[in-house]
Protein backbone atom coordinates (compact mmCIF):
# COMPACT_ATOMS: atom_id res chain seq x y z
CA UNK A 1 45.03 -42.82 7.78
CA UNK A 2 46.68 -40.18 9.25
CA UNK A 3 44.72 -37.25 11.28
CA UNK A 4 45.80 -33.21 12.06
CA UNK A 5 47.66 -34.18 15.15
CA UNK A 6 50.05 -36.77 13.23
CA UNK A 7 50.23 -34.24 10.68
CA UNK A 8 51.20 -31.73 12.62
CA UNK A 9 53.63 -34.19 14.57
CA UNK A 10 55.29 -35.45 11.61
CA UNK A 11 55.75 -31.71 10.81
CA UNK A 12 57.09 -30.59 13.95
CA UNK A 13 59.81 -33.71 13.91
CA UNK A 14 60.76 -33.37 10.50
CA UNK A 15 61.62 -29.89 11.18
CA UNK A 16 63.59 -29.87 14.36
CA UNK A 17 65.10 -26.43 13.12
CA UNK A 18 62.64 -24.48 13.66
CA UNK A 19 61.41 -26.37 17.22
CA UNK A 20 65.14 -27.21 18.84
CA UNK A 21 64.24 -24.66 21.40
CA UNK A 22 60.94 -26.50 22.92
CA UNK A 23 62.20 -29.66 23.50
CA UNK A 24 58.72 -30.50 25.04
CA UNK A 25 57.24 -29.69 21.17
CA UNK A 26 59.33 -32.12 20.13
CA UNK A 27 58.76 -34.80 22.38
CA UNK A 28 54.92 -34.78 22.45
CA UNK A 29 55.38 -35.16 18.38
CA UNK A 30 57.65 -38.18 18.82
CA UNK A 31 55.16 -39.56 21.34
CA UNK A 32 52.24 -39.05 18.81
CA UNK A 33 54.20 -40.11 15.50
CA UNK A 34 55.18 -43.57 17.79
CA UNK A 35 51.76 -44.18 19.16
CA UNK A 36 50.56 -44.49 15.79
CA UNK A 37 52.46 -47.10 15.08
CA UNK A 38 51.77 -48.68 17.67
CA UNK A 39 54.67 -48.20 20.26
CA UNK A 40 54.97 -46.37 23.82
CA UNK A 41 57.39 -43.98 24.52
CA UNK A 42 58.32 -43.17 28.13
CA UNK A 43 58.73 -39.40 28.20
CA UNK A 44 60.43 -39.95 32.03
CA UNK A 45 63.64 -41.50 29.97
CA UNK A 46 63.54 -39.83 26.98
CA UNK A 47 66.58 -37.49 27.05
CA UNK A 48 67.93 -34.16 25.39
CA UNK A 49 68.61 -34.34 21.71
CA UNK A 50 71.48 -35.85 21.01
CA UNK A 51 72.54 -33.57 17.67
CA UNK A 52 72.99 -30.20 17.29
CA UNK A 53 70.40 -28.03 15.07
CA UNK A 54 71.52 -24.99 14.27
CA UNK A 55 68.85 -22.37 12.30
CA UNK A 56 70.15 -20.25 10.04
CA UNK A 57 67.38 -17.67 8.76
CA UNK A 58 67.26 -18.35 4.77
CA UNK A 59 67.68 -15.05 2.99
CA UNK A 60 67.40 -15.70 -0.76
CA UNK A 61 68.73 -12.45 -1.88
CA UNK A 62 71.72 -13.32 -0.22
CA UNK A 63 71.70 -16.58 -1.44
CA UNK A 64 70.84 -14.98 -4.97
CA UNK A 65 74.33 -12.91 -4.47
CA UNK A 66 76.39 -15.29 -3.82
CA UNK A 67 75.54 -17.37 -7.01
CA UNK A 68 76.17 -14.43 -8.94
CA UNK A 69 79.28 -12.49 -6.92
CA UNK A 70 81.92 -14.45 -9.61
CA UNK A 71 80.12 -12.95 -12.21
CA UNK A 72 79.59 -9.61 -11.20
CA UNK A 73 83.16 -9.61 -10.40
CA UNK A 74 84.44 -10.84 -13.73
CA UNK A 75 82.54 -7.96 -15.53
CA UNK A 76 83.45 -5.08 -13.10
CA UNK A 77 87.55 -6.31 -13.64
CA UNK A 78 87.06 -6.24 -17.41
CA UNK A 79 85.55 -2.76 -17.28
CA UNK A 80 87.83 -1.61 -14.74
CA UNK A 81 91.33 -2.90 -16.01
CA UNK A 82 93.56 -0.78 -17.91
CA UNK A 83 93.02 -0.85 -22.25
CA UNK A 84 96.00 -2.48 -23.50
CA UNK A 85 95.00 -1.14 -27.21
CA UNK A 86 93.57 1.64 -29.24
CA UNK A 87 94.41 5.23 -29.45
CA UNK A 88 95.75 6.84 -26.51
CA UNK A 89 94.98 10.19 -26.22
């Protein structure tokens, strides 16, 4: 059975992107999350990460855009571009 502070370790490591910059965060959470299963971690040889997490702020309008740029652009040529029939006046 898992209590808060595995919780909130499992949490914390399985979202390194939004802890990569407290390092300590994460390695109290690894310490926890191994405890419980019954293993010791020795914090004195643990060293840095050894990947890269980047965090890139979601912004779903954006996001939202870019699914439908193609689209808007499609119907802005079609209005835009030159008739090639009817009466000229």
């Amino acid at each position: 059975m898992q209590n808060r502070s595995t919780e909130t370790a499992h949490a914390v490591v399985t979202n390194p992107e939004h802890f990569h910059t407290q390092p300590t965060i994460l390695a109290c959470a690894w310490d926890i999350l191994m405890a419980e299963r019954g293993k010791r971690v020795d914090l004195d040889r643990l060293g840095p990460p050894a990947h890269i997490v980047e965090a890139k702020p979601f912004n779903p309008v954006l996001a939202d855009f870019d699914s439908r740029t193609p689209r808007i652009l499609s119907r802005i040529r079609h209005h835009v571009a030159p008739s090639t029939g009817g009466d000229a006046a």
